[in-house]
PDB file of N, CA and C in Angstrom:
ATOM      1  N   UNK A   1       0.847  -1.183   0.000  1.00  0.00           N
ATOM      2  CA  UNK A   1       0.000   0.000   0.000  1.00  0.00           C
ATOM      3  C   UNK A   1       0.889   1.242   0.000  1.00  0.00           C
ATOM      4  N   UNK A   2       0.467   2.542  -0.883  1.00  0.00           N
ATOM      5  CA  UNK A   2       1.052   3.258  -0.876  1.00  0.00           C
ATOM      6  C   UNK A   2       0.485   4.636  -0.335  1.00  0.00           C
ATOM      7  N   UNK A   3       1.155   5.180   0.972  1.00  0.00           N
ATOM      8  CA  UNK A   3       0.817   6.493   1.520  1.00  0.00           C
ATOM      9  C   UNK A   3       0.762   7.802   0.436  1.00  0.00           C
ATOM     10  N   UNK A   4      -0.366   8.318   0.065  1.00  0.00           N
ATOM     11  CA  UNK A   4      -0.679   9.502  -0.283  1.00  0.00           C
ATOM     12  C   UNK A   4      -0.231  10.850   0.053  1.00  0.00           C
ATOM     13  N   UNK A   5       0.585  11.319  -0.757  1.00  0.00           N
ATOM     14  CA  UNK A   5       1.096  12.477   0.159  1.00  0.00           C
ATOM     15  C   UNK A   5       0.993  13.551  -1.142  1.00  0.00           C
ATOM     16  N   UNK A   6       0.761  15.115  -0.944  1.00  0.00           N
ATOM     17  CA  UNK A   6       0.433  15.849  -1.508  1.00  0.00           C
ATOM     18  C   UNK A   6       1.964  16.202  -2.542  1.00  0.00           C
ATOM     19  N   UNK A   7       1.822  17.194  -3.187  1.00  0.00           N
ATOM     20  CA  UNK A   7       3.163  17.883  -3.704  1.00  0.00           C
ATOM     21  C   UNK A   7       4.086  18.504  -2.449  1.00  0.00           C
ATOM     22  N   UNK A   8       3.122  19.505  -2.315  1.00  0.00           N
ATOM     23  CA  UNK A   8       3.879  20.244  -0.815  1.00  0.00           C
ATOM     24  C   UNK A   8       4.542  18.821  -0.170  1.00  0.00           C
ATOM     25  N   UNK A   9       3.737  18.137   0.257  1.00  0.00           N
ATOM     26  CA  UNK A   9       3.994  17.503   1.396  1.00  0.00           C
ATOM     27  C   UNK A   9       5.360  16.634   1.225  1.00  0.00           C
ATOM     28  N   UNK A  10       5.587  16.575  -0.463  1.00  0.00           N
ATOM     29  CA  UNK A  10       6.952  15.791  -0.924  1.00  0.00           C
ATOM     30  C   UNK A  10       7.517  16.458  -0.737  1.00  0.00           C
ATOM     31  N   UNK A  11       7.132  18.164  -1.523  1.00  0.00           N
ATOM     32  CA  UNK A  11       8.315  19.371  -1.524  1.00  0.00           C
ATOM     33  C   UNK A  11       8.985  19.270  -0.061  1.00  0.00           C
ATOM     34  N   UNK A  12       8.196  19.371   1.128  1.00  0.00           N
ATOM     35  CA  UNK A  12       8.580  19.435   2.571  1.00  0.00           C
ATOM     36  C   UNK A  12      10.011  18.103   3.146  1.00  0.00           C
ATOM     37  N   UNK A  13       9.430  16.401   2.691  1.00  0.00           N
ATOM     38  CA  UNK A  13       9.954  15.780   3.031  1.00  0.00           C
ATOM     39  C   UNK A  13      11.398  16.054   1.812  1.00  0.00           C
ATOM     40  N   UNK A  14      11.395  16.315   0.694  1.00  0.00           N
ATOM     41  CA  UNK A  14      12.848  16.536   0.455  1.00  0.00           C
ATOM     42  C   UNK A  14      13.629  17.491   0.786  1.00  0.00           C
ATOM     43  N   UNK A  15      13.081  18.830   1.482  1.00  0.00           N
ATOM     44  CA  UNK A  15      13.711  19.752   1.547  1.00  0.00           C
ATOM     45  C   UNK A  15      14.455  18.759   2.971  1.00  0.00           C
ATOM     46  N   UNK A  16      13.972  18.206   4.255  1.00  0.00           N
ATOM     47  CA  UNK A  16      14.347  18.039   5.287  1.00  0.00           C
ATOM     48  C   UNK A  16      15.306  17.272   5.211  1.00  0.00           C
ATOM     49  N   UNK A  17      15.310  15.876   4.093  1.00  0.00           N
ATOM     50  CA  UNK A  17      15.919  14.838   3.628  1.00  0.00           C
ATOM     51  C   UNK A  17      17.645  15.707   3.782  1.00  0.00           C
ATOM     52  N   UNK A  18      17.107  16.452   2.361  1.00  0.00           N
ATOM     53  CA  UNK A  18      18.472  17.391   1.935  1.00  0.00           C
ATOM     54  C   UNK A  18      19.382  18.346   2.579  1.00  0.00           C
ATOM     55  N   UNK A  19      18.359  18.883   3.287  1.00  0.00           N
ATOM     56  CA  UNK A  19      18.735  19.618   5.018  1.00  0.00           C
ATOM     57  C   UNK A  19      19.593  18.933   5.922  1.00  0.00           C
ATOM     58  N   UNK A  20      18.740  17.664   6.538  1.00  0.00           N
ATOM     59  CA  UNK A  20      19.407  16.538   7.181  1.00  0.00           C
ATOM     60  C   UNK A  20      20.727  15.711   6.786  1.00  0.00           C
ATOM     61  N   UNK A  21      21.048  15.613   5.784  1.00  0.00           N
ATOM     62  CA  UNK A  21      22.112  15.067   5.026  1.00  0.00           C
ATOM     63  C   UNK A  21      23.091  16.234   5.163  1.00  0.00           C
ATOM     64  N   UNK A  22      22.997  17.074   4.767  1.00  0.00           N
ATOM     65  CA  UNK A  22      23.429  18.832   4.330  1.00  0.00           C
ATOM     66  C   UNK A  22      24.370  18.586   5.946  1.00  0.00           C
ATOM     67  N   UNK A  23      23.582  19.097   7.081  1.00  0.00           N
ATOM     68  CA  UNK A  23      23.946  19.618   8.396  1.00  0.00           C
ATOM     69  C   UNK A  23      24.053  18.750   9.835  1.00  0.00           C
ATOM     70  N   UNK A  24      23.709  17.463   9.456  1.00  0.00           N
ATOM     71  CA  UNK A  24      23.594  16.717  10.377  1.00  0.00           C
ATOM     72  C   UNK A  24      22.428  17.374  11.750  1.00  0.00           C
ATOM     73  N   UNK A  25      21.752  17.468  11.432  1.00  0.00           N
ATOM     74  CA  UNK A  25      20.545  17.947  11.998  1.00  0.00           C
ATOM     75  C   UNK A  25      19.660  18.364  11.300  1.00  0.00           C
ATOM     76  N   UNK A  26      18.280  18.053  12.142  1.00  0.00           N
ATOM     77  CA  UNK A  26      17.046  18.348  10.766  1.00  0.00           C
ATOM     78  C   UNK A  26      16.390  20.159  10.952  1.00  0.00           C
ATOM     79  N   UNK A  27      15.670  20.595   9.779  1.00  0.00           N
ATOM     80  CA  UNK A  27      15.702  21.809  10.305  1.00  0.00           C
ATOM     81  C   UNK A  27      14.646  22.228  10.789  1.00  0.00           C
ATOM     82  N   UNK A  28      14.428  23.669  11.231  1.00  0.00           N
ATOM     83  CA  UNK A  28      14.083  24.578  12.423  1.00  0.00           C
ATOM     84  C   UNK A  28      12.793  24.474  11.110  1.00  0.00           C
ATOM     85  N   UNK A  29      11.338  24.727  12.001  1.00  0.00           N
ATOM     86  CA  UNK A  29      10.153  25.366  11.230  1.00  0.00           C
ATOM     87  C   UNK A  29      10.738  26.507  10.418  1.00  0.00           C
ATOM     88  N   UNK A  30      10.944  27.289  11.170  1.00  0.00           N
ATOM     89  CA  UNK A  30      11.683  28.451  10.077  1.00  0.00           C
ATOM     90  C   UNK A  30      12.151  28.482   9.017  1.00  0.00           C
ATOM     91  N   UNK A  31      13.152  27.155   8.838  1.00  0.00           N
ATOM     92  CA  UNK A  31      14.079  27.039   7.391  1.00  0.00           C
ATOM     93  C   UNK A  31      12.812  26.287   6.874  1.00  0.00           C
ATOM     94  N   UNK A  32      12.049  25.786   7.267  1.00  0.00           N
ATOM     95  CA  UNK A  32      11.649  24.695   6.328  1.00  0.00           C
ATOM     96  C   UNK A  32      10.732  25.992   5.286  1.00  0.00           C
ATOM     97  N   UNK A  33      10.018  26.843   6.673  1.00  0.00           N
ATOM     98  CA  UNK A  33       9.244  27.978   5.684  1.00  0.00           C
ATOM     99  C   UNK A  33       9.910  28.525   4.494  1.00  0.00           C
ATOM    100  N   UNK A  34      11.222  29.029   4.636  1.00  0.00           N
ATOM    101  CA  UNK A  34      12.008  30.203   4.235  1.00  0.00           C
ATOM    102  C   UNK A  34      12.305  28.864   2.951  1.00  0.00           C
ATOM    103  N   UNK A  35      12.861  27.538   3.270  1.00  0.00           N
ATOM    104  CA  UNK A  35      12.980  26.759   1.866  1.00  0.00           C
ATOM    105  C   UNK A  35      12.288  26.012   0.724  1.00  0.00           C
ATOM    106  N   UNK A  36      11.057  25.877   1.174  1.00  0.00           N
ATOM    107  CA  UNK A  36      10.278  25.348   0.283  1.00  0.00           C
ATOM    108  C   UNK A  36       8.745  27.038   0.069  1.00  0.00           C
ATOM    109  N   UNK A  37       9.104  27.705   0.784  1.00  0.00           N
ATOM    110  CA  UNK A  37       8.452  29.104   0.177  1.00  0.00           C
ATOM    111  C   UNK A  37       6.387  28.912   0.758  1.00  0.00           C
ATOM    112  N   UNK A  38       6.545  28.482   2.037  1.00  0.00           N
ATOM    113  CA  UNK A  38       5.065  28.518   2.568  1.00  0.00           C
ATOM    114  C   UNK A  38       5.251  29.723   3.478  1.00  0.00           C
ATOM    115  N   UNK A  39       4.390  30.393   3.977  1.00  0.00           N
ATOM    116  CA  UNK A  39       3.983  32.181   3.921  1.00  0.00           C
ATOM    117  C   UNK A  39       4.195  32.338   5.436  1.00  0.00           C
ATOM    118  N   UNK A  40       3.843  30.655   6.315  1.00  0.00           N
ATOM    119  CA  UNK A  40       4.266  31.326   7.835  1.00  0.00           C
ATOM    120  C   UNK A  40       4.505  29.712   8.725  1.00  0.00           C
ATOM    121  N   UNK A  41       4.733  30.227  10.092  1.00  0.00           N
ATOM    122  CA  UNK A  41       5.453  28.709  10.618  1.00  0.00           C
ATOM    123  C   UNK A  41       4.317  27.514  10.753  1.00  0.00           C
ATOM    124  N   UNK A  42       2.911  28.418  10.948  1.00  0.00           N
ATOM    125  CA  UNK A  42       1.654  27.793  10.984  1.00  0.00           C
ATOM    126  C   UNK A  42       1.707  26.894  10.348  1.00  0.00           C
ATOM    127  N   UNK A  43       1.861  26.958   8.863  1.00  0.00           N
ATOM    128  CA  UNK A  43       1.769  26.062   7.553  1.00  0.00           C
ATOM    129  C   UNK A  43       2.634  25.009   7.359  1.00  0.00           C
ATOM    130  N   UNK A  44       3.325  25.319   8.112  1.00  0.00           N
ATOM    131  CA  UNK A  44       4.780  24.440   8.305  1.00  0.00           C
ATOM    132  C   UNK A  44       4.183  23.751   9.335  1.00  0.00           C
ATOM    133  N   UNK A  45       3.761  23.889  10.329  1.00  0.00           N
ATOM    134  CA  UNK A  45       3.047  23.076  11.541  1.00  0.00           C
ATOM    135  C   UNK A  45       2.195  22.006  10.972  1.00  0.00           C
ATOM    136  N   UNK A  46       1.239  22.496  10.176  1.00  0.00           N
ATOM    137  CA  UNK A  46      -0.029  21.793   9.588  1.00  0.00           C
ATOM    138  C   UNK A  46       0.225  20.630   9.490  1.00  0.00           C
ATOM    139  N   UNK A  47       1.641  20.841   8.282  1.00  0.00           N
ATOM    140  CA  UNK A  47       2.287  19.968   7.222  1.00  0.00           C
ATOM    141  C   UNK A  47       2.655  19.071   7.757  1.00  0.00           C
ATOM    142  N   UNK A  48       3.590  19.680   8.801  1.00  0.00           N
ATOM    143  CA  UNK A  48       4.610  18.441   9.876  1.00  0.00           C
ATOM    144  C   UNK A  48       3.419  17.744  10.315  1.00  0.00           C
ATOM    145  N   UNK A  49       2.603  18.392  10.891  1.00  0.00           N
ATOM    146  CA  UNK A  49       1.062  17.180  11.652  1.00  0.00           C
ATOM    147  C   UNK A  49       1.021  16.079  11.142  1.00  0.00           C
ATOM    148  N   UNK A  50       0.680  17.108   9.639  1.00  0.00           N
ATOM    149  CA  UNK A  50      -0.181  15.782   9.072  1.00  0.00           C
ATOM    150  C   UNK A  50       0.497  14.471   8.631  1.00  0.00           C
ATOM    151  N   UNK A  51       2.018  14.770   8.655  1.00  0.00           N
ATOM    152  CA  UNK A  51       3.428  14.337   7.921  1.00  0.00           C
ATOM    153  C   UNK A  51       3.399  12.525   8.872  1.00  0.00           C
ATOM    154  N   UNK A  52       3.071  13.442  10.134  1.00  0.00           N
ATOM    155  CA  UNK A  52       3.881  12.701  11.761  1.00  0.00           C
ATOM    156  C   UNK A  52       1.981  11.621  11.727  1.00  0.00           C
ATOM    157  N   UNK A  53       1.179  12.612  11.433  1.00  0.00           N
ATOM    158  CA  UNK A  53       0.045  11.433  11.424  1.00  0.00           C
ATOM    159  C   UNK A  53       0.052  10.332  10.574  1.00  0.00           C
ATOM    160  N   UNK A  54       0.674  10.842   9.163  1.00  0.00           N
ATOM    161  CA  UNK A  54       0.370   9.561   7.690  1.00  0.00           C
ATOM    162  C   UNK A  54       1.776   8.579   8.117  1.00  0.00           C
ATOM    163  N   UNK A  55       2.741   8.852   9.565  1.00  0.00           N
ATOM    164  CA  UNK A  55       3.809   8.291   9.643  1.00  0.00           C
ATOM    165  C   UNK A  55       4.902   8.545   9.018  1.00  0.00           C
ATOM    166  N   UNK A  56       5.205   9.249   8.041  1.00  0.00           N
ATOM    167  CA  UNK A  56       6.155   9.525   7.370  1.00  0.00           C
ATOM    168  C   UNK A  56       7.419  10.260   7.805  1.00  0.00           C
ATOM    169  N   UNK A  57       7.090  11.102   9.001  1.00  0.00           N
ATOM    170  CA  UNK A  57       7.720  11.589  10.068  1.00  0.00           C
ATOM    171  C   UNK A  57       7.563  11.521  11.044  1.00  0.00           C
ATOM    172  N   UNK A  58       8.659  11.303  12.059  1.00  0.00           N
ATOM    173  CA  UNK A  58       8.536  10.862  13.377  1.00  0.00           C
ATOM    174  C   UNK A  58       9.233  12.796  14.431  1.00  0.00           C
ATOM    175  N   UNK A  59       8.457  13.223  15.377  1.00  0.00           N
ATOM    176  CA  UNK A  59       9.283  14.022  15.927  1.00  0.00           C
ATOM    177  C   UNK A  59       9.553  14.095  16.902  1.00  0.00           C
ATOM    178  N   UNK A  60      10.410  14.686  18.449  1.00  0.00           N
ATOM    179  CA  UNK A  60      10.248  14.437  19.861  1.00  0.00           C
ATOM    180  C   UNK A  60       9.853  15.541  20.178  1.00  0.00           C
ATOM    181  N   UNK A  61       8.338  15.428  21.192  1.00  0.00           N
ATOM    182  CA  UNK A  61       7.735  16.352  21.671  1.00  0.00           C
ATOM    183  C   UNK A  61       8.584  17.340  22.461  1.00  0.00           C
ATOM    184  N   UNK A  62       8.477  18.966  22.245  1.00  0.00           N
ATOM    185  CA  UNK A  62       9.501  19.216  23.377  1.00  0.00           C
ATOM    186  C   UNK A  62      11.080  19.448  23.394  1.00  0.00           C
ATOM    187  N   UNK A  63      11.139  19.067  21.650  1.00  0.00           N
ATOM    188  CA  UNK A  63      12.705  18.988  21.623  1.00  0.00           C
ATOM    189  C   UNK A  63      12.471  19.498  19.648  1.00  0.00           C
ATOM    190  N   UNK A  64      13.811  20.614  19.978  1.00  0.00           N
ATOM    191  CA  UNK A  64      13.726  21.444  18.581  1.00  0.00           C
ATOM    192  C   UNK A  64      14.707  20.295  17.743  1.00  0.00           C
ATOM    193  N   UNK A  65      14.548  21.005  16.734  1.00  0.00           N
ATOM    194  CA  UNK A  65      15.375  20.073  15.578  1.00  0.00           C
ATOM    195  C   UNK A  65      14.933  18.556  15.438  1.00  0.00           C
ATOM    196  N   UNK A  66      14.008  18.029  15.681  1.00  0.00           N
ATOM    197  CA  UNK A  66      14.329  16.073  16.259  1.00  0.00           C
ATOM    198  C   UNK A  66      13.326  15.704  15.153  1.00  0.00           C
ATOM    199  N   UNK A  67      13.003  16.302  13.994  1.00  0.00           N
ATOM    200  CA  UNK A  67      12.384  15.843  12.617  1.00  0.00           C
ATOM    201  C   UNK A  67      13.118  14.943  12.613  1.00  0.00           C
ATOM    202  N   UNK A  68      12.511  13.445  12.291  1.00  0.00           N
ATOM    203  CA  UNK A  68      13.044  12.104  11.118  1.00  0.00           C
ATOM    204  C   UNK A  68      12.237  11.408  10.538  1.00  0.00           C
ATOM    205  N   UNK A  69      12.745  11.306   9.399  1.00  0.00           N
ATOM    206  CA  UNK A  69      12.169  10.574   8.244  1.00  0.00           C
ATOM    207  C   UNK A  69      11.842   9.046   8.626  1.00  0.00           C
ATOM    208  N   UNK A  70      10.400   8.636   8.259  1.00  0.00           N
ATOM    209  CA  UNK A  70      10.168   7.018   8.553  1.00  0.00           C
ATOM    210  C   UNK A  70      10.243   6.280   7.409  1.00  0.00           C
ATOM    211  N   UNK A  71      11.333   4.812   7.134  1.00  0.00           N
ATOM    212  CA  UNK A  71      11.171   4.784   6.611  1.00  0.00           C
ATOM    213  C   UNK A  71      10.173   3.316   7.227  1.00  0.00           C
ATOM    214  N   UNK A  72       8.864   3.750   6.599  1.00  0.00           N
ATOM    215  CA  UNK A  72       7.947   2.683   7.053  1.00  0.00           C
ATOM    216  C   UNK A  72       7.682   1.034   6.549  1.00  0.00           C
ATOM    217  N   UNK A  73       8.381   0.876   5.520  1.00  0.00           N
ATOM    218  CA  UNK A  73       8.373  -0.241   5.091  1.00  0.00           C
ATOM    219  C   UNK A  73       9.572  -1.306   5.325  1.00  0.00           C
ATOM    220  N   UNK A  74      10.513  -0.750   6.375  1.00  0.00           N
ATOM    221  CA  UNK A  74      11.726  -1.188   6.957  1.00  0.00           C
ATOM    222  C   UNK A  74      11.224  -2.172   8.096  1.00  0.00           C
ATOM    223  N   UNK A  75      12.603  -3.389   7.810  1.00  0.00           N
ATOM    224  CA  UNK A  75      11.851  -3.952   8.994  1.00  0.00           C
ATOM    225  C   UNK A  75      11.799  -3.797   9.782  1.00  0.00           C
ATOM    226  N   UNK A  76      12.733  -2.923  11.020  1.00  0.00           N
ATOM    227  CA  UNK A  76      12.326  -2.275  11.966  1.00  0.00           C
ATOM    228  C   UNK A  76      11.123  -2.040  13.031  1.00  0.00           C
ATOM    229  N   UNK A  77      10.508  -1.661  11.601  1.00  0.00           N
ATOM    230  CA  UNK A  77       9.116  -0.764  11.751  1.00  0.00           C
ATOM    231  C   UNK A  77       8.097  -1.734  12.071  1.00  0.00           C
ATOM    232  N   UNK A  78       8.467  -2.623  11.008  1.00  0.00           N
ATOM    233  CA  UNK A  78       7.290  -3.818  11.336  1.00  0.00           C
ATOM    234  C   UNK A  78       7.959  -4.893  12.957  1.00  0.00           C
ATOM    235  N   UNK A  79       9.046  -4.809  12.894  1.00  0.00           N
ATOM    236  CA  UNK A  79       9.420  -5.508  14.615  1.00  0.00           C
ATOM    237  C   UNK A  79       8.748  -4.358  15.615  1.00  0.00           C
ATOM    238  N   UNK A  80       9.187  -3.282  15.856  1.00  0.00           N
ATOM    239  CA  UNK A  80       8.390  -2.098  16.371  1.00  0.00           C
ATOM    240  C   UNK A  80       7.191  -2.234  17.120  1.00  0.00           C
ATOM    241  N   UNK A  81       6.124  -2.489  15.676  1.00  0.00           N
ATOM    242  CA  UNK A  81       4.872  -2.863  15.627  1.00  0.00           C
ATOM    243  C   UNK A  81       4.377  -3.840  16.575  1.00  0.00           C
ATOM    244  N   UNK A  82       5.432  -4.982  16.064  1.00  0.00           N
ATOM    245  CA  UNK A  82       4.690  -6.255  16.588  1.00  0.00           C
ATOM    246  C   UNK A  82       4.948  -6.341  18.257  1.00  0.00           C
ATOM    247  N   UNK A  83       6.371  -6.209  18.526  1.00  0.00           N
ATOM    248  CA  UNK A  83       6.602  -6.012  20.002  1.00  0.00           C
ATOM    249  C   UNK A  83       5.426  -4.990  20.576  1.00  0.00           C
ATOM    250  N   UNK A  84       5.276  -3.621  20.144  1.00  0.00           N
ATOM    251  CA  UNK A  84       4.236  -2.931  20.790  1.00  0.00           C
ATOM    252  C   UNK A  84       2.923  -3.579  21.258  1.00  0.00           C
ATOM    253  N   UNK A  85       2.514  -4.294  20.055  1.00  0.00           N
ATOM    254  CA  UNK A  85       0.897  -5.021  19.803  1.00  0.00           C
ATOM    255  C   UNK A  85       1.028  -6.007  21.097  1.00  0.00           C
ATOM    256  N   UNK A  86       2.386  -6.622  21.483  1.00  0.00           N
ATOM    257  CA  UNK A  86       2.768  -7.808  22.136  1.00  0.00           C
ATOM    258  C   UNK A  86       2.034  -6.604  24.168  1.00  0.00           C
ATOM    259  N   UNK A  87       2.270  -5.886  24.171  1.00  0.00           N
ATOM    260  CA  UNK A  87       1.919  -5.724  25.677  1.00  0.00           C
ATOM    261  C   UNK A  87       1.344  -4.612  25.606  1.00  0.00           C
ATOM    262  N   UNK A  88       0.415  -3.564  24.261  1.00  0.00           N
ATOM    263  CA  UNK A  88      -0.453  -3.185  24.770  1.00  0.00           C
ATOM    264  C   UNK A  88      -1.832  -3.424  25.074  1.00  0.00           C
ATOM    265  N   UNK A  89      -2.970  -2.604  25.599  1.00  0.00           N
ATOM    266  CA  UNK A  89      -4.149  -2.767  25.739  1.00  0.00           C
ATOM    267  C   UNK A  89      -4.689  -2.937  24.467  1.00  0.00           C
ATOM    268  N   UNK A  90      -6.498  -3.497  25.003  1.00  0.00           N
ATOM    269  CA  UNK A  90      -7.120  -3.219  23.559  1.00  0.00           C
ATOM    270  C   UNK A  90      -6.972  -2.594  22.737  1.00  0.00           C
ATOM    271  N   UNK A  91      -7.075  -1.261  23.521  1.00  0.00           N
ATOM    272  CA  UNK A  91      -7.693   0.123  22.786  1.00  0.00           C
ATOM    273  C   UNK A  91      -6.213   0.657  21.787  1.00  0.00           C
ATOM    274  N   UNK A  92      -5.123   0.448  22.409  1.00  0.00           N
ATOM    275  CA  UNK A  92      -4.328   0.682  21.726  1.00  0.00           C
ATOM    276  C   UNK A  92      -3.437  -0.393  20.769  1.00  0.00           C
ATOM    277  N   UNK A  93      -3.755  -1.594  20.536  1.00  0.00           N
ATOM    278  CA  UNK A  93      -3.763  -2.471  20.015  1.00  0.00           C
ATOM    279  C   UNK A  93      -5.017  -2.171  18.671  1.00  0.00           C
ATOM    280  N   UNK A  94      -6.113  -1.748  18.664  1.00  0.00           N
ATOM    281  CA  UNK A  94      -7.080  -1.280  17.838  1.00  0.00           C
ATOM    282  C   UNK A  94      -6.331  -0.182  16.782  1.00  0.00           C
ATOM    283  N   UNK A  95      -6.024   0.652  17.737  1.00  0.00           N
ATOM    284  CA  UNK A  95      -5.206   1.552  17.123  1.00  0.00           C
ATOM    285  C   UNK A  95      -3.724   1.491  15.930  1.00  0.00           C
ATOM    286  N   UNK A  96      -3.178   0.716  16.983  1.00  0.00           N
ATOM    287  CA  UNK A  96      -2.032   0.197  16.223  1.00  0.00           C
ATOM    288  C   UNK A  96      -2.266  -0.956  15.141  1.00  0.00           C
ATOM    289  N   UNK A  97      -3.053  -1.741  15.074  1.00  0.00           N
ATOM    290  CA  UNK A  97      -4.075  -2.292  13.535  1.00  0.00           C
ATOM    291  C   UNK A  97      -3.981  -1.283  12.621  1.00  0.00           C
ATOM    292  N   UNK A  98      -4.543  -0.160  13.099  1.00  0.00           N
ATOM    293  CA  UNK A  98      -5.094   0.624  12.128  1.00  0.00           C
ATOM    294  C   UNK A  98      -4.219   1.434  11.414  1.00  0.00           C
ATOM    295  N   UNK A  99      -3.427   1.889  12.293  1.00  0.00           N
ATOM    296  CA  UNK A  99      -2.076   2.445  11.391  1.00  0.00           C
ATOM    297  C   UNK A  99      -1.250   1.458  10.694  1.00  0.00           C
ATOM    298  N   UNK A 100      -1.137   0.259  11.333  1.00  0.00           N
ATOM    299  CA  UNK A 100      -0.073  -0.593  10.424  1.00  0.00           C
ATOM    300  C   UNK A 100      -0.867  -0.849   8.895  1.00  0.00           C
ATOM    301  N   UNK A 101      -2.629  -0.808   8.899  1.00  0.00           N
ATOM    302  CA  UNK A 101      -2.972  -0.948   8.250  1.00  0.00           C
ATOM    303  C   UNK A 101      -2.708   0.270   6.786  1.00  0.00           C
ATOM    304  N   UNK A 102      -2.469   1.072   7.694  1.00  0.00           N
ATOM    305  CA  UNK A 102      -2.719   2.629   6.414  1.00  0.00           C
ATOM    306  C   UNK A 102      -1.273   2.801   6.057  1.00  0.00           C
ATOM    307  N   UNK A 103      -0.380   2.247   6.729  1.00  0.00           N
ATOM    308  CA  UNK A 103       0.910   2.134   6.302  1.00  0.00           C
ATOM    309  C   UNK A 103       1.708   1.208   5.354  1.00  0.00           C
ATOM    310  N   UNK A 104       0.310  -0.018   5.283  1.00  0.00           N
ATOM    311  CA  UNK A 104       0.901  -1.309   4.608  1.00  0.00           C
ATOM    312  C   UNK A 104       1.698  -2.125   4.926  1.00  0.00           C
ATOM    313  N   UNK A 105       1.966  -2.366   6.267  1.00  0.00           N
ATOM    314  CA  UNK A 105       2.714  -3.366   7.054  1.00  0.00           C
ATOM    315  C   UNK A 105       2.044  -4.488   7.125  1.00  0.00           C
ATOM    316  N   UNK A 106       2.844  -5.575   6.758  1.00  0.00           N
ATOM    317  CA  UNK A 106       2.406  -6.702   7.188  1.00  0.00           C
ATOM    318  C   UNK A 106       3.080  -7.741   8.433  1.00  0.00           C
ATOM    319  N   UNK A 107       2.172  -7.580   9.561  1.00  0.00           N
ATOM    320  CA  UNK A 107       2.307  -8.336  10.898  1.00  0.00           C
ATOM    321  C   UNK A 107       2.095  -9.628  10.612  1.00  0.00           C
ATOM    322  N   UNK A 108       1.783 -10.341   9.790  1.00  0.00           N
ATOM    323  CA  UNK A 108       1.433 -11.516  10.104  1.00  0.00           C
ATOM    324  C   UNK A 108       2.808 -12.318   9.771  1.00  0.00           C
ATOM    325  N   UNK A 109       4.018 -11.912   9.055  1.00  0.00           N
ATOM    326  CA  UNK A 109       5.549 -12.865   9.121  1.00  0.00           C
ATOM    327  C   UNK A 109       6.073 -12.328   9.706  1.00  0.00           C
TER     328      UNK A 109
END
């Protein structure tokens, strides 16, 4: 399955890619505005949201610079998964279905 992501939303993940590679750190809302040319940090917020919801980016609450790229089809991601599923609750076990689902992971090997 393949995650849907807008133009912007590519424009965004390569600018950070190229950033990140560039400086060894990912960049500030600011650069991301000032490099891919969106009008304020708001928009840049949106983006990252929606980025960190479809999974494609991971960030740490609370901590500047800590943008990273997911790559979600790594196996990693799918060990991740499965250990998580292994000791949480329902409700978040429901949850975590549902994203592995929109991500295209397959738990069952």
């Amino acid at each position: 399955m393949t995650i849907k992501l807008t133009k912007k939303q590519l424009l965004l993940l390569d600018f950070i890619k190229e950033f990140t590679e560039t400086h060894n750190y990912s960049p500030s809302y600011r650069e991301i505005m000032a490099g891919v040319g969106l009008k304020s940090v708001s928009a840049v917020a949106e983006h990252i949201g929606n980025l960190v919801e479809k999974g494609v980016i991971k960030k740490t609450a609370g901590s500047a610079r800590s943008l990273e790229l997911v790559d979600y089809r790594h196996e990693e991601t799918v060990t991740l998964f499965k250990s998580t599923l292994e000791t949480a609750s329902e409700e978040d076990k429901a949850v975590l279905l549902q994203a592995a689902e929109i991500l295209g992971l397959d738990l069952e090997n």
